[in-house]
PDB file of N, CA and C in Angstrom:
ATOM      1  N   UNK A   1      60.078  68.075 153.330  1.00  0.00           N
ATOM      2  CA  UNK A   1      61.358  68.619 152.967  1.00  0.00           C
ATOM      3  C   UNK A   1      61.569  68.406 151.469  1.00  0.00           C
ATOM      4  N   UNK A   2      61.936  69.043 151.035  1.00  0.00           N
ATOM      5  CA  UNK A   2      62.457  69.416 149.052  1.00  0.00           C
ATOM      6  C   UNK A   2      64.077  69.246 149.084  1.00  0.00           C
ATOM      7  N   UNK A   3      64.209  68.569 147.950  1.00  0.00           N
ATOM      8  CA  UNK A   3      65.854  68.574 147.319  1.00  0.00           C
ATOM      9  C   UNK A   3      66.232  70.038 147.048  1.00  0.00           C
ATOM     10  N   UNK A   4      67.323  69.804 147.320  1.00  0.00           N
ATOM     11  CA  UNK A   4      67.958  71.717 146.883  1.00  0.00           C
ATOM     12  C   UNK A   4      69.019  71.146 145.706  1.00  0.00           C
ATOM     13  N   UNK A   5      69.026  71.966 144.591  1.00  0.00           N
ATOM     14  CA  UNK A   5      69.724  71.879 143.336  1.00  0.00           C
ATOM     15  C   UNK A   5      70.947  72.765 144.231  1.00  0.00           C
ATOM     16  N   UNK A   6      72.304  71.943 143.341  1.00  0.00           N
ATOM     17  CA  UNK A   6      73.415  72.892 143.907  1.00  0.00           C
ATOM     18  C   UNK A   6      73.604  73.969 143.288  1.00  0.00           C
ATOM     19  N   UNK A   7      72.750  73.994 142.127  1.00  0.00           N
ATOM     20  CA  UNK A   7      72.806  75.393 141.413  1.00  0.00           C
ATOM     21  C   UNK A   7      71.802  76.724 141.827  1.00  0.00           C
ATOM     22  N   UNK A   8      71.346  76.130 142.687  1.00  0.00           N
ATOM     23  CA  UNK A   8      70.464  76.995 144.060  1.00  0.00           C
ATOM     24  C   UNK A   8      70.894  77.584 144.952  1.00  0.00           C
ATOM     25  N   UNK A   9      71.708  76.296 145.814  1.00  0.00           N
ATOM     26  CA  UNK A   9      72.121  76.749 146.686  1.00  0.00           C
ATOM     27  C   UNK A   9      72.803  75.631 147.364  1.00  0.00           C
ATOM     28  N   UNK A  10      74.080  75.818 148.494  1.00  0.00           N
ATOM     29  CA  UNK A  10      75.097  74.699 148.790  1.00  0.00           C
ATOM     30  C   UNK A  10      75.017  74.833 150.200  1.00  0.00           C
ATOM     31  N   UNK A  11      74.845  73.717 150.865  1.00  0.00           N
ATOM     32  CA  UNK A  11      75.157  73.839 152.753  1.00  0.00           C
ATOM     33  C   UNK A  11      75.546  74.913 153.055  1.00  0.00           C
ATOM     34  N   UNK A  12      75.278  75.786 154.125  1.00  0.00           N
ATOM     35  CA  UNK A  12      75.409  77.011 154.629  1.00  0.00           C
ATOM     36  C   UNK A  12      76.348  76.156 155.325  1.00  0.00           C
ATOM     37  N   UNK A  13      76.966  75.156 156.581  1.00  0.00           N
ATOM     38  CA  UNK A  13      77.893  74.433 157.801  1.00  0.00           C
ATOM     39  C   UNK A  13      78.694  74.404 156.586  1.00  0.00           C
ATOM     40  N   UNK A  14      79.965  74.280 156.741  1.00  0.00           N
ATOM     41  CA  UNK A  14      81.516  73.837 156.641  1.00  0.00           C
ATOM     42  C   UNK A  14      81.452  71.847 156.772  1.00  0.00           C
ATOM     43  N   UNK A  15      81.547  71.486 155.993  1.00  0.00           N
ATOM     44  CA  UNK A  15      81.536  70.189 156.675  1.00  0.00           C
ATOM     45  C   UNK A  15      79.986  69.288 157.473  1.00  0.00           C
ATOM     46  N   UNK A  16      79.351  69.925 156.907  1.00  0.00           N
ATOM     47  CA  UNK A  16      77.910  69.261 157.871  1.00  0.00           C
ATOM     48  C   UNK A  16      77.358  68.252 156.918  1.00  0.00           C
ATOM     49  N   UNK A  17      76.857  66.989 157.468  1.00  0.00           N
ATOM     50  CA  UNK A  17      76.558  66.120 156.838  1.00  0.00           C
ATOM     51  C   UNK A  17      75.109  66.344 156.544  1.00  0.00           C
ATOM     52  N   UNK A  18      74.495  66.356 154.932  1.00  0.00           N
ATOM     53  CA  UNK A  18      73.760  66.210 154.467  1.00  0.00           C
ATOM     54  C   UNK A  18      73.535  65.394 153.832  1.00  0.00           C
ATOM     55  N   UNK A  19      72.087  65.253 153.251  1.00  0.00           N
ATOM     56  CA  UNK A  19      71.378  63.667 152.208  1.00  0.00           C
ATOM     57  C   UNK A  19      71.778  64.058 150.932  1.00  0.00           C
ATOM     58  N   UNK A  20      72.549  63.610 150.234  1.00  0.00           N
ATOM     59  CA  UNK A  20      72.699  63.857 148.615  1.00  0.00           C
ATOM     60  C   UNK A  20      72.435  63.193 147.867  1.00  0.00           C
ATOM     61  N   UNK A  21      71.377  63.191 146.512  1.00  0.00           N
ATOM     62  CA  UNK A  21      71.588  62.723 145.373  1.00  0.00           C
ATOM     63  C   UNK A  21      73.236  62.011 144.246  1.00  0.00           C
ATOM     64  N   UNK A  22      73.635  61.556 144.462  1.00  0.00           N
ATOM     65  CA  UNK A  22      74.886  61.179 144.180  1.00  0.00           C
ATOM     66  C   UNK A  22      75.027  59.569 142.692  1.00  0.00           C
ATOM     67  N   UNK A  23      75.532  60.294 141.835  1.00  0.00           N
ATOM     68  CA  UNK A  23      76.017  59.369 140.944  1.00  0.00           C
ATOM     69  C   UNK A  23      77.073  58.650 141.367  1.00  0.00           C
ATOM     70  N   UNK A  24      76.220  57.142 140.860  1.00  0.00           N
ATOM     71  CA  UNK A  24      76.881  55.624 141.499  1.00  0.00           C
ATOM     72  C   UNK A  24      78.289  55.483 140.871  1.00  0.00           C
ATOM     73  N   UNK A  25      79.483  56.180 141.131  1.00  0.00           N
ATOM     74  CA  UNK A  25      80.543  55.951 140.594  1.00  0.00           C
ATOM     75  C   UNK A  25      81.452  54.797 140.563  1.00  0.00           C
ATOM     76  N   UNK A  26      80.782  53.439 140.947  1.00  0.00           N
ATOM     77  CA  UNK A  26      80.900  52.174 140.898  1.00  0.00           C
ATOM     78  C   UNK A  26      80.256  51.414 139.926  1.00  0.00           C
ATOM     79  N   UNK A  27      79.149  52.082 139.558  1.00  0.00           N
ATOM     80  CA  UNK A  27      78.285  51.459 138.276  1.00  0.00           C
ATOM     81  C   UNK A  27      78.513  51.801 136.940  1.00  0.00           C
ATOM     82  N   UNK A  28      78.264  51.633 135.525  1.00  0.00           N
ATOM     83  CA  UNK A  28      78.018  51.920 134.531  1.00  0.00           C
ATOM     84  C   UNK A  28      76.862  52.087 133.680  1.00  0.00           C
ATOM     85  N   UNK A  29      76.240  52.218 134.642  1.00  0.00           N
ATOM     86  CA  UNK A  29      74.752  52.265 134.310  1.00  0.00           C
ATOM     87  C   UNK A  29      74.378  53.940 134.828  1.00  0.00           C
ATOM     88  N   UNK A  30      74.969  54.333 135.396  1.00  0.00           N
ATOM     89  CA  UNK A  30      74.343  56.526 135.269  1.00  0.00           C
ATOM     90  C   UNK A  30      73.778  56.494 136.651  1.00  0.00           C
ATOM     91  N   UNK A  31      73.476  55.538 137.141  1.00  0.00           N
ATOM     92  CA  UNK A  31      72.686  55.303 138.135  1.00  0.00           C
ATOM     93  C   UNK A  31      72.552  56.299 139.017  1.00  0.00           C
ATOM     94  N   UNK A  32      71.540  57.075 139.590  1.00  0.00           N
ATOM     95  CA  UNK A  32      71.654  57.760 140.814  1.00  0.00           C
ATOM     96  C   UNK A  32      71.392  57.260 142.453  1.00  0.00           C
ATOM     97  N   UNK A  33      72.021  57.186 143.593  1.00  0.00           N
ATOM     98  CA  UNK A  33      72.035  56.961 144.909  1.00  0.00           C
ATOM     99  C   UNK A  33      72.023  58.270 145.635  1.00  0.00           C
ATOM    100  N   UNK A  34      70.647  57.731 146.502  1.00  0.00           N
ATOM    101  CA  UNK A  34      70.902  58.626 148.008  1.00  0.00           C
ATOM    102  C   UNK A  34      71.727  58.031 149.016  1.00  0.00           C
ATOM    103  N   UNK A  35      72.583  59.278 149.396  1.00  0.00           N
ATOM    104  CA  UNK A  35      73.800  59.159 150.393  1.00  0.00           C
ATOM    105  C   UNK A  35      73.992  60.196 151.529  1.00  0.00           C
ATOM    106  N   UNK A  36      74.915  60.001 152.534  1.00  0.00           N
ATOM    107  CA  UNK A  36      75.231  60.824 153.149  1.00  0.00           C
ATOM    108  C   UNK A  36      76.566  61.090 152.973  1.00  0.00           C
ATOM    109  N   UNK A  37      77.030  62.986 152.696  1.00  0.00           N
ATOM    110  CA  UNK A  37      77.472  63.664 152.155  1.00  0.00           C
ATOM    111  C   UNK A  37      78.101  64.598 153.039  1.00  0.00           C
ATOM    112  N   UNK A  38      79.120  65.200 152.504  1.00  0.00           N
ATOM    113  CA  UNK A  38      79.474  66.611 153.060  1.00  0.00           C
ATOM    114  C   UNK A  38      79.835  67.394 151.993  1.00  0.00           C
ATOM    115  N   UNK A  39      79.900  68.838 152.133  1.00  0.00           N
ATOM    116  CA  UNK A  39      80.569  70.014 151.261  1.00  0.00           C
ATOM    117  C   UNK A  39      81.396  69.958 152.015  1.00  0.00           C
ATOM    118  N   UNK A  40      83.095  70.594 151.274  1.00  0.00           N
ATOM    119  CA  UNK A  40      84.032  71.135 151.821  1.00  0.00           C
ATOM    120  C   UNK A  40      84.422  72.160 150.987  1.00  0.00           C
ATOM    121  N   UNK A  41      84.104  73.777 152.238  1.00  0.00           N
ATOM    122  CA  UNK A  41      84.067  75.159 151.118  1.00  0.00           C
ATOM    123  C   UNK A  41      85.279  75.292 150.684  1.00  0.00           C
ATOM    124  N   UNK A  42      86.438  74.958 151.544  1.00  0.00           N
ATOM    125  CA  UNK A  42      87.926  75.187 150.757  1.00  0.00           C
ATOM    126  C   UNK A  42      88.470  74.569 149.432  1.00  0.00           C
ATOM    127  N   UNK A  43      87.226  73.468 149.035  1.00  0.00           N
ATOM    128  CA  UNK A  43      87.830  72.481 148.385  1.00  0.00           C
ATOM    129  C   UNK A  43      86.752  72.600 146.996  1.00  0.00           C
ATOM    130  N   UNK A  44      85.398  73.045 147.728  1.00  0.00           N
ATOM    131  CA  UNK A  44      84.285  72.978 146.826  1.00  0.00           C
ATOM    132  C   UNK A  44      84.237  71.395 146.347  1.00  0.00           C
ATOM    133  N   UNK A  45      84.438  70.788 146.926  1.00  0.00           N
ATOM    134  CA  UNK A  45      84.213  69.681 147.084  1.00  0.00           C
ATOM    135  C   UNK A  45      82.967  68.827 147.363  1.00  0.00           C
ATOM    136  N   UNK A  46      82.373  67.932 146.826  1.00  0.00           N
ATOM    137  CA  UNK A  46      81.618  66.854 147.856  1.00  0.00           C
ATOM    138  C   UNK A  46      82.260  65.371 148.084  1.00  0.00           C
ATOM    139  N   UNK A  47      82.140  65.173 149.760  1.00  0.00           N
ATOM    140  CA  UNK A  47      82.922  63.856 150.137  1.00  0.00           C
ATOM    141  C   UNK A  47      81.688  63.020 150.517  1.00  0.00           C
ATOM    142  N   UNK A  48      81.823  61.971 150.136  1.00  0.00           N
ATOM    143  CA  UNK A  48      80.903  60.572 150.817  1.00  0.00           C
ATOM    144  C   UNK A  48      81.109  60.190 152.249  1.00  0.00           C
ATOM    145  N   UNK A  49      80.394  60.241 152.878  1.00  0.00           N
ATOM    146  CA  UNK A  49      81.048  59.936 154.258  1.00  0.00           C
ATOM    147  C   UNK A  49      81.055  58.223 154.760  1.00  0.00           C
ATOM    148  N   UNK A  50      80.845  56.969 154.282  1.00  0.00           N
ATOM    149  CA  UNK A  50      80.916  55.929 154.534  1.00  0.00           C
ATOM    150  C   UNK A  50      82.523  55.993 154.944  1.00  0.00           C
ATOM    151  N   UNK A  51      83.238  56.728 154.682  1.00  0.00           N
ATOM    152  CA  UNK A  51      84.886  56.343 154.568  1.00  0.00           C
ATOM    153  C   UNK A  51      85.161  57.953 155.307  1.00  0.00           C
ATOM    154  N   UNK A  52      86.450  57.627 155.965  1.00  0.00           N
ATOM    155  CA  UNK A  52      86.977  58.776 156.175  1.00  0.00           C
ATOM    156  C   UNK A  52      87.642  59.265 155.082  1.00  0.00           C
ATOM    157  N   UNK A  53      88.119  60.519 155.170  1.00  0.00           N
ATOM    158  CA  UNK A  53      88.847  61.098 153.891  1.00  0.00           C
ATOM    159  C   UNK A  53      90.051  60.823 153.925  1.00  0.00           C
ATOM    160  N   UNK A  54      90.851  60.663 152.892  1.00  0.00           N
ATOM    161  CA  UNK A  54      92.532  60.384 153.319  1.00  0.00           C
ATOM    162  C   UNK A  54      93.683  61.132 152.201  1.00  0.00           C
ATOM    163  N   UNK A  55      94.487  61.270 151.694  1.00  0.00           N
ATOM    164  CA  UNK A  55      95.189  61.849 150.286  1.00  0.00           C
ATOM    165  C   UNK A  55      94.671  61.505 149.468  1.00  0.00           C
ATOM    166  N   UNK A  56      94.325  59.682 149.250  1.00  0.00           N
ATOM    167  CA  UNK A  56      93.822  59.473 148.040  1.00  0.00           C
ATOM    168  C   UNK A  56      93.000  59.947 147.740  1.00  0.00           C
ATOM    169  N   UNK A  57      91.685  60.133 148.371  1.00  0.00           N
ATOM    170  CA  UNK A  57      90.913  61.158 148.056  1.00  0.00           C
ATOM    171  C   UNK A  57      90.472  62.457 147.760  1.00  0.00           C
ATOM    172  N   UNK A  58      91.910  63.050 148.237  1.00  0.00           N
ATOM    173  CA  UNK A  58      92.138  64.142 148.256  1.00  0.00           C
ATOM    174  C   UNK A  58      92.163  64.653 146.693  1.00  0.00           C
ATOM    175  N   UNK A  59      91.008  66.142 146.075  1.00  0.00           N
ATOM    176  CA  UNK A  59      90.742  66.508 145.067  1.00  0.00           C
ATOM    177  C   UNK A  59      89.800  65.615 144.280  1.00  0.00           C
ATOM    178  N   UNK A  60      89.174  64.234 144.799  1.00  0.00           N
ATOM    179  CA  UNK A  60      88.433  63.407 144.414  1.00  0.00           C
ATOM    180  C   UNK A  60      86.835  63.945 144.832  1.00  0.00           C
ATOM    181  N   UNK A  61      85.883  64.392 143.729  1.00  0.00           N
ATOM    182  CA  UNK A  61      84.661  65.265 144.315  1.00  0.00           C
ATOM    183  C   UNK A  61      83.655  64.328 143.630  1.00  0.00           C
ATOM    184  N   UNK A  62      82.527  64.015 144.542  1.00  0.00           N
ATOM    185  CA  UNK A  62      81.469  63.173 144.277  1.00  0.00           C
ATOM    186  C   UNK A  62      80.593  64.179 143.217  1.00  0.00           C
ATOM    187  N   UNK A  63      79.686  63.638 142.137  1.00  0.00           N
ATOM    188  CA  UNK A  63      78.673  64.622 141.769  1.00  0.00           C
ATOM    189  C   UNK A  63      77.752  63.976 142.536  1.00  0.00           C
ATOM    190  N   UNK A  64      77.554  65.573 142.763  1.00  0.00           N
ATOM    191  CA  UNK A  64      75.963  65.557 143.578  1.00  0.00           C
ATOM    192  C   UNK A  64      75.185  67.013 142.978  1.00  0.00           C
ATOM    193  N   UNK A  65      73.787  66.524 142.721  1.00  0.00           N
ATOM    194  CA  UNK A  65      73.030  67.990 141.738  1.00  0.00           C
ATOM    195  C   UNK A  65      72.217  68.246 143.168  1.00  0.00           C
ATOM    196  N   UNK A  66      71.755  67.058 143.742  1.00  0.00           N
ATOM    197  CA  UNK A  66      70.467  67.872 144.961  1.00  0.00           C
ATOM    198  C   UNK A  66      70.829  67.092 145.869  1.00  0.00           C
ATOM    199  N   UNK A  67      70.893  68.019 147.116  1.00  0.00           N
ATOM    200  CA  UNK A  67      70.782  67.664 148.376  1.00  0.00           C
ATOM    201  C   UNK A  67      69.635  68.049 149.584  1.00  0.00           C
ATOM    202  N   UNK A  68      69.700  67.604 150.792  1.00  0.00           N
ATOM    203  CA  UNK A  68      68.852  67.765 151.406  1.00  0.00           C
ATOM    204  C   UNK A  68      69.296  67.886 153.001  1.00  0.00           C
ATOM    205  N   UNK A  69      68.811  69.382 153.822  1.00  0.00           N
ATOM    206  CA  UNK A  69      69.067  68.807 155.034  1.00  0.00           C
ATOM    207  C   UNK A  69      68.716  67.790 155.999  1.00  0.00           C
ATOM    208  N   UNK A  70      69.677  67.044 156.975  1.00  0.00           N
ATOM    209  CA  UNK A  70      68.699  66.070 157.676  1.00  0.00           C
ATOM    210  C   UNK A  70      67.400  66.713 158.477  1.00  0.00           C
ATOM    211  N   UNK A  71      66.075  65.550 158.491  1.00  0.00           N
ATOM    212  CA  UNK A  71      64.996  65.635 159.026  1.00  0.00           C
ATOM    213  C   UNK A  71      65.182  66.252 160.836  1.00  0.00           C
ATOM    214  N   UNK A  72      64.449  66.474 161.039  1.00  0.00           N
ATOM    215  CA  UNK A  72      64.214  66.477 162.592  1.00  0.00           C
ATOM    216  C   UNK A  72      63.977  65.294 162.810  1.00  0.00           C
ATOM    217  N   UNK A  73      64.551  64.445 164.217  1.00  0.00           N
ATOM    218  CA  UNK A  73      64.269  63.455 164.778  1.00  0.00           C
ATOM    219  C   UNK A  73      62.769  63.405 165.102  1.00  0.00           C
ATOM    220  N   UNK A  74      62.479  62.518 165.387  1.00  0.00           N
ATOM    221  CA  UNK A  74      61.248  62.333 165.973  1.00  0.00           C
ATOM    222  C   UNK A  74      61.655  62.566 167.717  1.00  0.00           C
ATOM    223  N   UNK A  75      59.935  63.032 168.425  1.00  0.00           N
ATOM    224  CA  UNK A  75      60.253  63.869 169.380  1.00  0.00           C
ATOM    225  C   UNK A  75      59.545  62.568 170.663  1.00  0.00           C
ATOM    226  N   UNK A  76      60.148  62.827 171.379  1.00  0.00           N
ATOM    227  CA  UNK A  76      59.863  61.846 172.997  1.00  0.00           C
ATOM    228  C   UNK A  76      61.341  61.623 173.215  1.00  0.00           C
ATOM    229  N   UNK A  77      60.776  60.978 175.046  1.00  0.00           N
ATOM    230  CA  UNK A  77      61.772  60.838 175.861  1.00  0.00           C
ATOM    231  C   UNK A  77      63.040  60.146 175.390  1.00  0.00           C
ATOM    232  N   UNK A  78      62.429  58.916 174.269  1.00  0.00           N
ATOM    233  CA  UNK A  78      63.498  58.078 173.651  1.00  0.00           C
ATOM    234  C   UNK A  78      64.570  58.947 172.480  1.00  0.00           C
ATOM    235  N   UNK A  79      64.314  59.521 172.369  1.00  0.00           N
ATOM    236  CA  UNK A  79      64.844  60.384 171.066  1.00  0.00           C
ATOM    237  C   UNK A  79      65.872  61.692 172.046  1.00  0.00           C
ATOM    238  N   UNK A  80      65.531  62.106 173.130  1.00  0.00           N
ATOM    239  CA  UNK A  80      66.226  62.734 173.676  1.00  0.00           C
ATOM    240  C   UNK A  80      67.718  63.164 173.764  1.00  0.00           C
ATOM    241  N   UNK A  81      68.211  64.044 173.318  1.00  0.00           N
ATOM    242  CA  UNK A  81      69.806  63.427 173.534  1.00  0.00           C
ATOM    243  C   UNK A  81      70.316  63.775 175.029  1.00  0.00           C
TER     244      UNK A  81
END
């Protein structure tokens, strides 16, 4: 699987959680982190998903340049849903 630049192209789902490239907006160092992410098309937004969303966050947009859809699980009985 390949990173997708958002200047490529952005989640086709409303809300579907993807892997994002994401600047550490806790650090001062530029730092980049992989995270799990959502787009929101009304908002053009990206939200972090460790937290639910709430007002405060509201208009608060993560940078993210590349993302990625999640992998396929691995396949057997255990993995089953």
């Amino acid at each position: 699987m390949k990173w997708i630049s958002v200047k490529d192209r952005l989640p086709e789902v409303h809300g579907e959680p993807v892997i994002g490239c994401v600047e550490d907006r806790y650090s001062l160092t530029g730092l980049v982190t992989v995270s799990m992410v959502c787009y929101k098309f009304g908002s053009g937004a990206w939200y972090d998903l460790c937290g639910e969303e709430s007002e405060e966050s509201e208009g608060y947009s993560l940078e993210v340049e590349y993302w990625m859809p999640w992998p396929e699980p691995p396949r057997g009985k255990r993995y089953e849903r």
